[in-house]
Protein backbone atom coordinates (compact mmCIF):
# COMPACT_ATOMS: atom_id res chain seq x y z
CA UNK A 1 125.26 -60.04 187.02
CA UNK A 2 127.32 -62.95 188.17
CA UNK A 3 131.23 -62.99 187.22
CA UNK A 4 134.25 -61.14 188.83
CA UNK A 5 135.94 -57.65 188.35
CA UNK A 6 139.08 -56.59 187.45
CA UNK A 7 140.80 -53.14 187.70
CA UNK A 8 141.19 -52.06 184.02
CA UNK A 9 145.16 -51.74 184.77
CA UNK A 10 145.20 -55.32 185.38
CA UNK A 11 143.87 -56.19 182.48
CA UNK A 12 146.89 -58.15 181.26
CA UNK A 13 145.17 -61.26 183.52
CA UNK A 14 142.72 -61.62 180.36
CA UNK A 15 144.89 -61.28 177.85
CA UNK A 16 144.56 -57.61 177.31
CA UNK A 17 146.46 -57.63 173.93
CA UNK A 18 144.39 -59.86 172.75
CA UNK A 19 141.46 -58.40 174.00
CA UNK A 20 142.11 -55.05 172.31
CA UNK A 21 143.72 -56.63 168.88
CA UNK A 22 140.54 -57.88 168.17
CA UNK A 23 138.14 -55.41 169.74
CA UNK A 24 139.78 -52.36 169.88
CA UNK A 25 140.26 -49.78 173.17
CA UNK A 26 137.55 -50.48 175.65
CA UNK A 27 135.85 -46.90 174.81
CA UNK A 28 135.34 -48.43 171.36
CA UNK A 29 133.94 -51.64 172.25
CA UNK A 30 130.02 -51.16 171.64
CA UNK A 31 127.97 -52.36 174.33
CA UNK A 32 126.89 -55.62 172.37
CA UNK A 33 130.48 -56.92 171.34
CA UNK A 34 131.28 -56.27 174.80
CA UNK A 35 128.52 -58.96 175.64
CA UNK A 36 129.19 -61.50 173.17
CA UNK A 37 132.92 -61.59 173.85
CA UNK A 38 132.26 -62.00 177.70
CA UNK A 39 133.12 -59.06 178.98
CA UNK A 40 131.61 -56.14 179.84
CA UNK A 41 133.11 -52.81 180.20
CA UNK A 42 131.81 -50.31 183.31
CA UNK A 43 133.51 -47.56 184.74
CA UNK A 44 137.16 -48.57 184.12
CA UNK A 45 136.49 -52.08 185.27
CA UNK A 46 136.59 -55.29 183.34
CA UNK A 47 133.44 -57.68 184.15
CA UNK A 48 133.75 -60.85 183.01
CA UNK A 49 129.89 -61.99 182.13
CA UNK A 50 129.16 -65.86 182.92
CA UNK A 51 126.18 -65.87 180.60
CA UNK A 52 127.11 -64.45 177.30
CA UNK A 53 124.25 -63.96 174.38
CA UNK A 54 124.11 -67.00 172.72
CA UNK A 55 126.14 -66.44 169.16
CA UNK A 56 126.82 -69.80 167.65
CA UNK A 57 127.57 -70.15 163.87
CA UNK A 58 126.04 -72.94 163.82
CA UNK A 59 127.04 -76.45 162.10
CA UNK A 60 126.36 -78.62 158.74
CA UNK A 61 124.44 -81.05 160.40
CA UNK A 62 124.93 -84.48 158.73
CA UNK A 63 124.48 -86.89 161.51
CA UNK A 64 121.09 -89.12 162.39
CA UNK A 65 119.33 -85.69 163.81
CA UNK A 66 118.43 -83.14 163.75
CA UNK A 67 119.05 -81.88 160.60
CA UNK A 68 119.12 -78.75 159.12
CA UNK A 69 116.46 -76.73 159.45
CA UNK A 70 115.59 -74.14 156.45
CA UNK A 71 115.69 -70.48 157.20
CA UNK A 72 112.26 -70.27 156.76
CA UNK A 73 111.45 -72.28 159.48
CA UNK A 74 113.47 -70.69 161.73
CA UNK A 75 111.50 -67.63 161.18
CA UNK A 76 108.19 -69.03 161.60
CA UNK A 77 109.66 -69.89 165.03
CA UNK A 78 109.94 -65.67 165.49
CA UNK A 79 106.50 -65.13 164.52
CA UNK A 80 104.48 -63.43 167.19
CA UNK A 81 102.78 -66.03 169.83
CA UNK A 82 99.20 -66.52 169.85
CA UNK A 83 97.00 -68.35 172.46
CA UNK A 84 96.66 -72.36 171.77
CA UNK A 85 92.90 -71.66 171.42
CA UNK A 86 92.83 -68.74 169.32
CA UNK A 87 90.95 -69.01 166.13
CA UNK A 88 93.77 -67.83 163.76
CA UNK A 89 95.62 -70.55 165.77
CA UNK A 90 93.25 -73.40 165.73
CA UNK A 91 93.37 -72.73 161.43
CA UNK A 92 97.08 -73.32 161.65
CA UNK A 93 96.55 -76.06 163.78
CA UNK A 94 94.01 -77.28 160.71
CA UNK A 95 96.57 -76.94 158.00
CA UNK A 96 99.03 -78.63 159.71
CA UNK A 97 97.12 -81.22 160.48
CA UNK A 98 95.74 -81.59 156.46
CA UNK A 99 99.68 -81.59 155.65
CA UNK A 100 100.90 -84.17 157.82
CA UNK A 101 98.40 -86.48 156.88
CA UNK A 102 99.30 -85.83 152.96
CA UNK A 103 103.10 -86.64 154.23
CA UNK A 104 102.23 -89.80 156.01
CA UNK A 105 100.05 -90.32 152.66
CA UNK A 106 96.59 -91.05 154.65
CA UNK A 107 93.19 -89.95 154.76
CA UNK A 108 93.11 -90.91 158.25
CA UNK A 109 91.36 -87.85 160.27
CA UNK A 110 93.41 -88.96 163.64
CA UNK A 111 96.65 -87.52 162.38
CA UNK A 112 98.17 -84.80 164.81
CA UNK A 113 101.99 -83.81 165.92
CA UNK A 114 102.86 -85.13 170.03
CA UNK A 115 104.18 -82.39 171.95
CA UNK A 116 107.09 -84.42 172.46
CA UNK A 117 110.23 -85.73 170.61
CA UNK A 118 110.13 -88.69 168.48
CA UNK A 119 110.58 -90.62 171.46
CA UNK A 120 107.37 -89.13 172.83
CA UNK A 121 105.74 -90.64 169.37
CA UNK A 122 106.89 -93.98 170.15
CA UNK A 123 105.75 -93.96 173.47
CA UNK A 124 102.40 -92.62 171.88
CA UNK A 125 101.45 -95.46 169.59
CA UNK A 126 102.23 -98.18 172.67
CA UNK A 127 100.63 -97.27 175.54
CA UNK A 128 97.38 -95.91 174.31
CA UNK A 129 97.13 -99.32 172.41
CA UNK A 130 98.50 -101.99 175.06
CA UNK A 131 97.12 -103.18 178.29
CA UNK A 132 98.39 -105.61 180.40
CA UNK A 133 98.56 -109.11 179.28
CA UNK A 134 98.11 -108.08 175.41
CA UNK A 135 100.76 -110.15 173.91
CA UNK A 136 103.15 -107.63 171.76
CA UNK A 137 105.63 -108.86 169.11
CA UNK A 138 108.36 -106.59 168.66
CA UNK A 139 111.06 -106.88 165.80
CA UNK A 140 114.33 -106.08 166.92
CA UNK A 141 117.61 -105.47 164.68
CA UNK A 142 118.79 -102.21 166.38
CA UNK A 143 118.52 -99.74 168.75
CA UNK A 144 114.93 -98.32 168.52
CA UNK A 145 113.39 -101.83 168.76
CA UNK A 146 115.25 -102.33 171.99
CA UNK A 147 113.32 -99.09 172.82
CA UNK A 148 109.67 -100.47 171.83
CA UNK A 149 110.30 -103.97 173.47
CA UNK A 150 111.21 -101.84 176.70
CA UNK A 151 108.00 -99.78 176.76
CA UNK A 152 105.80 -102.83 175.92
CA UNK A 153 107.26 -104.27 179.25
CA UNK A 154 106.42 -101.07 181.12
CA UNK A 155 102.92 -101.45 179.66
CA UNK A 156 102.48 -104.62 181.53
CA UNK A 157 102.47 -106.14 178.06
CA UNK A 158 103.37 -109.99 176.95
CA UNK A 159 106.41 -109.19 175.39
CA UNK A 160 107.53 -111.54 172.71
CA UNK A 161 111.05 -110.22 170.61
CA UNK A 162 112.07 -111.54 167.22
CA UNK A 163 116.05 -110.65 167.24
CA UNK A 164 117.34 -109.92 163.60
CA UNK A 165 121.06 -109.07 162.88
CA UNK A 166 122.14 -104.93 163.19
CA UNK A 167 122.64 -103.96 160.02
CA UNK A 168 119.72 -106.21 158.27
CA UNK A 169 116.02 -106.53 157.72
CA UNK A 170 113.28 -108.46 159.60
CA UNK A 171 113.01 -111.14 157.17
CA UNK A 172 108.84 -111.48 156.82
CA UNK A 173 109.19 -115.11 157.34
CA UNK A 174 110.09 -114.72 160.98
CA UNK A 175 107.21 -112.55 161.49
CA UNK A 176 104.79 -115.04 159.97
CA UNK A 177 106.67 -118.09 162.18
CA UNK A 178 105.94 -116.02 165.28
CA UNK A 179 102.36 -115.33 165.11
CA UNK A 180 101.53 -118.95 163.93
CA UNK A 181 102.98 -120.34 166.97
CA UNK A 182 100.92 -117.61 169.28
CA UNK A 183 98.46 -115.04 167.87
CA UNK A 184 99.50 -111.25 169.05
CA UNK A 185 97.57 -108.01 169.54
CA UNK A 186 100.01 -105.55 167.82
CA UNK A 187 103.51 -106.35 165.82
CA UNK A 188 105.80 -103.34 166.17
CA UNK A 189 108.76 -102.40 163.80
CA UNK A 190 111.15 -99.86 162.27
CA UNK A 191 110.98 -98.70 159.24
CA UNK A 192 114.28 -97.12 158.88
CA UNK A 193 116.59 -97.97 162.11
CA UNK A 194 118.76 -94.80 162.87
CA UNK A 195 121.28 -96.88 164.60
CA UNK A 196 122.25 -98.99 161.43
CA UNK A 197 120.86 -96.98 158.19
CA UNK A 198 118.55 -100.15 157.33
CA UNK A 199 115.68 -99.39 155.65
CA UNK A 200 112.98 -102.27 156.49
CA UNK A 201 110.63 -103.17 153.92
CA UNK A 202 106.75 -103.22 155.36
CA UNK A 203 104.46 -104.35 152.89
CA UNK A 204 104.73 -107.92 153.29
CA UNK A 205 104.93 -107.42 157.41
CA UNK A 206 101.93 -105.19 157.24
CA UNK A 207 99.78 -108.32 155.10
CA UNK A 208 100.99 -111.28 157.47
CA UNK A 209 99.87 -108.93 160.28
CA UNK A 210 96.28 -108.33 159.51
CA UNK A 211 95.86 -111.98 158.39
CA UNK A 212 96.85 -113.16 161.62
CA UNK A 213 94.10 -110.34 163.43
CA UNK A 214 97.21 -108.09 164.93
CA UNK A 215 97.58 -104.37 164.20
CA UNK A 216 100.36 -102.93 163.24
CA UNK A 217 102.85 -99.99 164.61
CA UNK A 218 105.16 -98.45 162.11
CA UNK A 219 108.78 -96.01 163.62
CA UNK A 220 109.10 -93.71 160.86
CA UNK A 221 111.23 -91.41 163.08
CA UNK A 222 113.69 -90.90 160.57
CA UNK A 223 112.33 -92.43 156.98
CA UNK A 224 108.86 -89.71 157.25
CA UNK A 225 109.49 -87.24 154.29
CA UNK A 226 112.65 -89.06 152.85
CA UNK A 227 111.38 -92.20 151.81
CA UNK A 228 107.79 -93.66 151.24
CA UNK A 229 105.54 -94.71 153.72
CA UNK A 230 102.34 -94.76 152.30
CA UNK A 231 100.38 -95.63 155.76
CA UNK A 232 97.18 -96.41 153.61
CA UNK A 233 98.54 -98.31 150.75
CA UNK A 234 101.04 -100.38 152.99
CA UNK A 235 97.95 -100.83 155.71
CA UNK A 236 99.72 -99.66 159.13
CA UNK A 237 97.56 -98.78 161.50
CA UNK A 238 99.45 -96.46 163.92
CA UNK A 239 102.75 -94.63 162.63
CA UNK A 240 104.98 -92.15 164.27
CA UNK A 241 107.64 -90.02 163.30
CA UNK A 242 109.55 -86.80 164.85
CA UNK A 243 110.00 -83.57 163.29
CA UNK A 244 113.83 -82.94 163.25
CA UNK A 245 114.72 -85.22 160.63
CA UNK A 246 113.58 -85.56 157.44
CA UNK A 247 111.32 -83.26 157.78
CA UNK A 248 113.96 -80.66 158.59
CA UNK A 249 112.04 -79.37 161.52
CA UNK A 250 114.17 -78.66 165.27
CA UNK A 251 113.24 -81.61 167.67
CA UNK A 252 110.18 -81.50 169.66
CA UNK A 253 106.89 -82.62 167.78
CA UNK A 254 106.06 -86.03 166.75
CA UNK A 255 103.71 -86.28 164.19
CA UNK A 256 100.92 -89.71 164.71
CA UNK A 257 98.31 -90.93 162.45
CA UNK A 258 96.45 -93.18 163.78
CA UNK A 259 94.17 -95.47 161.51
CA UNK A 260 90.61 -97.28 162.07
CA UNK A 261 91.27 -100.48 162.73
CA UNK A 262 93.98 -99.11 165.97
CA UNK A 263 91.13 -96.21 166.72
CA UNK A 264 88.53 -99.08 167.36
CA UNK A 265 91.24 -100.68 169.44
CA UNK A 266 91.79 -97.18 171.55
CA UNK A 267 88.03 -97.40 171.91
CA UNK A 268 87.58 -100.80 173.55
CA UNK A 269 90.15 -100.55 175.86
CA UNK A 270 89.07 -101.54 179.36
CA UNK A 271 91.67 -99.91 181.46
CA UNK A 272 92.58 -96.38 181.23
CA UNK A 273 95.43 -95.15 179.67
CA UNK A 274 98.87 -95.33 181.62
CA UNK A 275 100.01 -92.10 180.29
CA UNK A 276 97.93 -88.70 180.99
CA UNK A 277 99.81 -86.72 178.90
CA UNK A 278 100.09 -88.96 175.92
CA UNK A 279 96.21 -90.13 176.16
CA UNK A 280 95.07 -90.42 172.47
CA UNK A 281 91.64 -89.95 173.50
CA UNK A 282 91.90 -86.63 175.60
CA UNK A 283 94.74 -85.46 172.74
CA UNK A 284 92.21 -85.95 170.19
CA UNK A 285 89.55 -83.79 171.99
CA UNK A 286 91.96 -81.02 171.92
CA UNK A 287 93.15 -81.31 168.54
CA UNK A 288 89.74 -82.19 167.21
CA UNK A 289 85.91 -80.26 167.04
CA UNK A 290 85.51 -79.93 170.54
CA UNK A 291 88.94 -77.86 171.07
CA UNK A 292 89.35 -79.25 174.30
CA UNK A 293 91.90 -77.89 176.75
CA UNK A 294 94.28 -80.60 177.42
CA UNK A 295 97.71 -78.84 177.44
CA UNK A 296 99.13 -75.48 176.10
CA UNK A 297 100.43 -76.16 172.77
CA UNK A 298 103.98 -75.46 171.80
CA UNK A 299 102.36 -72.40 169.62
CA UNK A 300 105.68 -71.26 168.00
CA UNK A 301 107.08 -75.73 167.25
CA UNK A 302 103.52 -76.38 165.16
CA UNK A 303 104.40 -73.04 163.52
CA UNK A 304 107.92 -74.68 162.17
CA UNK A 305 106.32 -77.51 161.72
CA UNK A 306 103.41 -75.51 159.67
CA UNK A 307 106.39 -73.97 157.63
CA UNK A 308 108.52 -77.43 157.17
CA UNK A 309 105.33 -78.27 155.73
CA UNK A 310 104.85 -76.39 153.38
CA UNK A 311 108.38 -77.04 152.15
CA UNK A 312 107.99 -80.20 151.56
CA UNK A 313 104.46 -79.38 149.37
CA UNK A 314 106.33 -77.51 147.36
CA UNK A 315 108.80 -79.74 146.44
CA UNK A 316 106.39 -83.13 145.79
CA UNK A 317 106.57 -86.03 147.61
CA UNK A 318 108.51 -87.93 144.94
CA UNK A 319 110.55 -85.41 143.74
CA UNK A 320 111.51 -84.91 147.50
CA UNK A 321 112.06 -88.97 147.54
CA UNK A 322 114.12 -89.06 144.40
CA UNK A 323 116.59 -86.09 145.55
CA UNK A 324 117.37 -88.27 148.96
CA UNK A 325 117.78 -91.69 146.85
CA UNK A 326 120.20 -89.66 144.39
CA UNK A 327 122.37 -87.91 146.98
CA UNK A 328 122.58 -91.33 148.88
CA UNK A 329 123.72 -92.61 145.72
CA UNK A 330 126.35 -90.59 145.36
CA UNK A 331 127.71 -90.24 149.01
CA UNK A 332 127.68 -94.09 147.95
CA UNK A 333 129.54 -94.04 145.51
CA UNK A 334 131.99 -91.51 147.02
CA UNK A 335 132.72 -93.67 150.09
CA UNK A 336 133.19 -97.00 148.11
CA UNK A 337 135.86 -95.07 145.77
CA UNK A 338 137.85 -94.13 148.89
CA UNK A 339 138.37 -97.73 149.57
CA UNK A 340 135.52 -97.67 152.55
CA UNK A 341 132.34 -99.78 153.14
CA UNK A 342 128.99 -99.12 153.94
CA UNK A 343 127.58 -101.14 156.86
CA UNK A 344 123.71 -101.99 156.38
CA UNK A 345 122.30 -104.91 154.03
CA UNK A 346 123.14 -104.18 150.25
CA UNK A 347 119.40 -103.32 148.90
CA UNK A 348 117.95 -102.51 152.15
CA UNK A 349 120.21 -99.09 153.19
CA UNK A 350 118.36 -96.01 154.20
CA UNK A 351 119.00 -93.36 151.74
CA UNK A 352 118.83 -90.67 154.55
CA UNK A 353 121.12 -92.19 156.62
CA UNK A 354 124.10 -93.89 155.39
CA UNK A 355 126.17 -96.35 157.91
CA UNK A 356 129.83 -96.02 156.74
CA UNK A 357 132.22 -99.20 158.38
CA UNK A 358 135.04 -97.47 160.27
CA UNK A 359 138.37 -99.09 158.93
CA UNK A 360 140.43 -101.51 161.22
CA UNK A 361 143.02 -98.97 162.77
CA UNK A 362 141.21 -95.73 162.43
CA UNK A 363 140.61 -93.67 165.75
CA UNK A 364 136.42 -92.83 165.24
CA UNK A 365 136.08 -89.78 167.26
CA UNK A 366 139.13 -88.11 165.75
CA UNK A 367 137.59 -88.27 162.47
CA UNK A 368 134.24 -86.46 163.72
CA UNK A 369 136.56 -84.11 165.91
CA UNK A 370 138.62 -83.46 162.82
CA UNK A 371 135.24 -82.60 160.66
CA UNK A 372 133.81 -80.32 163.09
CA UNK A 373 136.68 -78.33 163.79
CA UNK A 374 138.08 -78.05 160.43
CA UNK A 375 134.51 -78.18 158.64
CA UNK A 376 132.27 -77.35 161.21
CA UNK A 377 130.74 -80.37 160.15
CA UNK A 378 128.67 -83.23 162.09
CA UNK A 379 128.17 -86.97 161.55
CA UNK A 380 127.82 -89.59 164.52
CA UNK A 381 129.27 -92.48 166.07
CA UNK A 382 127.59 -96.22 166.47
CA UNK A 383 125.58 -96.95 169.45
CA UNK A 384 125.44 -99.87 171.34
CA UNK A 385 127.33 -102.93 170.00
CA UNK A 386 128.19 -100.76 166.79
CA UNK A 387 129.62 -97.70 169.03
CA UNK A 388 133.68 -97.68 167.13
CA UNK A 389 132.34 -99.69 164.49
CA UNK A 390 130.38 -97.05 162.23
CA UNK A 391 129.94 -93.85 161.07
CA UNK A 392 126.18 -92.40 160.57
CA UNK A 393 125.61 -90.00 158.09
CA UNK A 394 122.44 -88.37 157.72
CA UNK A 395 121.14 -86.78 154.54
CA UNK A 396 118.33 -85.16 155.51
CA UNK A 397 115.93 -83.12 154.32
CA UNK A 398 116.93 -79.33 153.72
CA UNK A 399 120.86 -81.29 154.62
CA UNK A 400 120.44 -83.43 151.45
CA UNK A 401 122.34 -81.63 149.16
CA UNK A 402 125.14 -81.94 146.46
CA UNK A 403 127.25 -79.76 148.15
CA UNK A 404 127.33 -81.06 151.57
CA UNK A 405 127.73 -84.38 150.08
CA UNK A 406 130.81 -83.18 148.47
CA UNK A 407 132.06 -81.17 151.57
CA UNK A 408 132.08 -84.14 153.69
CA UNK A 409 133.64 -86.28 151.52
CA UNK A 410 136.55 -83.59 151.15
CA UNK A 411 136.61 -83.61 155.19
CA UNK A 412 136.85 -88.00 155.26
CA UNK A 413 139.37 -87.85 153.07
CA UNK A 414 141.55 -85.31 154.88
CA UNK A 415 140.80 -86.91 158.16
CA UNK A 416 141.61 -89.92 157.12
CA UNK A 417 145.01 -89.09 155.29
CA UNK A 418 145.90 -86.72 158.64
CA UNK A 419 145.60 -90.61 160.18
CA UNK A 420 147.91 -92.45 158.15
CA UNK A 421 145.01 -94.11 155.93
CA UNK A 422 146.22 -94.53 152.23
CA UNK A 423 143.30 -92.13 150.12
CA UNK A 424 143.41 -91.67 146.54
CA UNK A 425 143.04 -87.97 146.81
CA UNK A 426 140.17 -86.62 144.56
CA UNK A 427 138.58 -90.28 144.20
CA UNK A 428 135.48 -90.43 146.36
CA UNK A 429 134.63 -86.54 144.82
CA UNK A 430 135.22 -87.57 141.49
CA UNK A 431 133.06 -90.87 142.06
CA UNK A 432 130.23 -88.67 143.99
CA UNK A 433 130.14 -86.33 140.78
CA UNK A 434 129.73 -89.03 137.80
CA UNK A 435 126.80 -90.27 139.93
CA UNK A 436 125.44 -86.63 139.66
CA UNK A 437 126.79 -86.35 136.04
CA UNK A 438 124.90 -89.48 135.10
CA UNK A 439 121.94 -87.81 136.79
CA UNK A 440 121.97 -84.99 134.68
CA UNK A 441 122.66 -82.38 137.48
């Protein structure tokens, strides 16, 4: 075992009467406290271990992702591994399948989880689709479009951007301008941009796409299981998510569905596929009748995701949409009565993540190090031009609660008092709770 040894005597290097305050003599230190404090006690001599057993408490995880993950989830994850072709797996693989296509709100057959992050998704649903010179229009007000126009490019695409504000929707118009003045293969956009809590409306995009002969490609990273999609009714053809959002999953699937109008699309291609790994068409084979070996599964991931699932089933789809609009209203509410501002559009703002302005003055990362340390609480920061300029709060899935929505307005309020800011004290609680109150919770 790697780490150094002292003589028992010298013990006072470590601390020793700290050491034995709060573990006792070392001949009453069991054998596992002696691991998860560091040190290890062997014949009179103090070891200190370098790799200590992994005991973290965990936090309350209200930032863009992940989320929260339920604890029946995480026990799924224990459940004994199988082999990625084994019949009792292949039926979970079936389920899962059936589920996420009810979640996405399709009947389309092509609708499996990426081994991959949501990232992997996005990746996904461009390069199986785009070959070089297909012109691409990509709608850009945040982070995660900056993404998509970046892949399109390594595609060998013909990219074409429309650049909207952070903080606000595409505006449909601009869409419509675009593809009169040149005709595109594909429009990409995001349907709720994690790096600015907008929530982009897709209908009309969806309509002014098809009439001009382009498909489109829907990021629902972080709206999939918090907010409708409705891939069917709303007519996108490929959509994307990942599973440790909203769907209160830990990060590394990323459920697809892939429609027939993109599937005839994968079929006509004339060039193969830039990606091995994330080839629809091989993917497909695996996931599909012919059970073809493509990769070994991440067994004990589509086993959460199974679980996270079936979660979600039992709770409805609308109920599940109504309890994230209700706890965003509140956080709201609570945020606006301490004298603060949310950042994105008024009537476009993601309930499951909330953008809160940082006030002129206020030192951003010693509010989130004052939450986690006094809360053991997480939000996050702004990225790119927004980095010191907002706060993102996620409410997410099995995190969407009443009482972490109260909890963290508690924690602003302290941190922001411990920084000078004049708080009514009790004011953003009191306005989170007559939301709730008017609710009928």
């Amino acid at each position: 075992m790697q780490g150094f040894e002292l003589p028992a005597s010298k013990i006072d290097l470590v601390s020793n009467t700290d050491l034995v305050s709060k573990l006792g003599s070392a001949s009453r230190i069991g054998p596992a406290s002696r691991i998860r404090s560091g040190l290890i006690v062997l014949g009179g001599m103090i070891k200190v271990n370098d790799y200590p057993e992994i005991t973290t408490d965990g936090r309350i995880l209200m930032g863009p992702g992940p989320s929260g993950v339920h604890p029946r989830v995480l026990r799924a994850l224990g459940a004994p591994i199988l082999g990625h072709l084994d019949p009792e797996f292949i039926t979970i693989m079936n389920r899962t399948k059936d589920l996420l296509a009810w979640v996405f709100e399709t009947k389309n057959e092509f609708t499996i989880p990426i081994s991959g992050t949501g990232s992997a998704g996005m990746e996904t649903a461009l390069v199986n689709f785009i070959e070089p010179g297909d012109r691409v229009l990509v709608c850009v007000n945040g982070l995660f479009g900056t993404r998509m126009a970046d892949i399109v490019g390594r595609c060998g695409g013909e990219l074409e951007v429309i650049e909207g504000e952070w903080g606000r929707i595409i505006e449909p118009d601009a869409v419509e301008k675009a593809l009169q003045a040149r005709p595109a293969k594909m429009v990409a956009i995001v349907h709720a941009e994690t790096s600015t809590g907008v929530l982009q409306p897709l209908e009309q995009v969806a309509e002014i796409a098809h009439r001009f002969g382009a498909m489109l490609v829907v990021d629902a990273v972080t709206s999939l299981g918090g907010a409708p999609v409705r891939v069917d009714e709303t007519g996108v053809d490929v959509c994307y998510s990942g599973t440790q959002k909203c769907l209160s999953c830990p990060p590394g699937l990323a459920p697809i569905t892939v429609g027939p109008r993109a599937a005839e699309v994968l079929a006509a291609r004339k060039s193969k596929v830039q990606s091995w790994y994330l080839d629809l068409t091989m993917l497909h084979s695996y996931w599909g009748k012919e059970r073809f070996y493509h990769h070994t599964a991440p067994i004990n991931m589509i086993y959460a995701l199974y679980e996270s699932l079936r979660i979600i089933r039992e709770e409805g789809l609308e109920r599940r949409y109504e309890r994230h609009l209700l706890h965003s209203r509140a956080f709201g509410a609570g945020v606006t009565a301490m004298g603060l501002h949310l950042f994105a559009q008024e009537g476009y703002r993601a309930p499951m993540l909330m953008a809160v302005a940082i006030p002129e003055g206020v030192d951003d990362a010693a509010v989130r190090r004052y939450l986690l340390s006094n809360y053991r609480l997480e939000i996050g920061g702004g990225l790119g031009p927004l980095k010191g300029r907002i706060w993102r709060v996620g409410l997410m899935g099995h995190s969407c609660s009443s009482e972490n929505v109260v909890l963290l307005l508690a924690g602003l309020e302290g941190a922001l008092a411990a920084q000078g800011v004049p708080v009514e004290l009790g004011a953003g609680i009191e306005a989170a709770r007559e939301v709730y109150g008017a609710s009928g919770m």
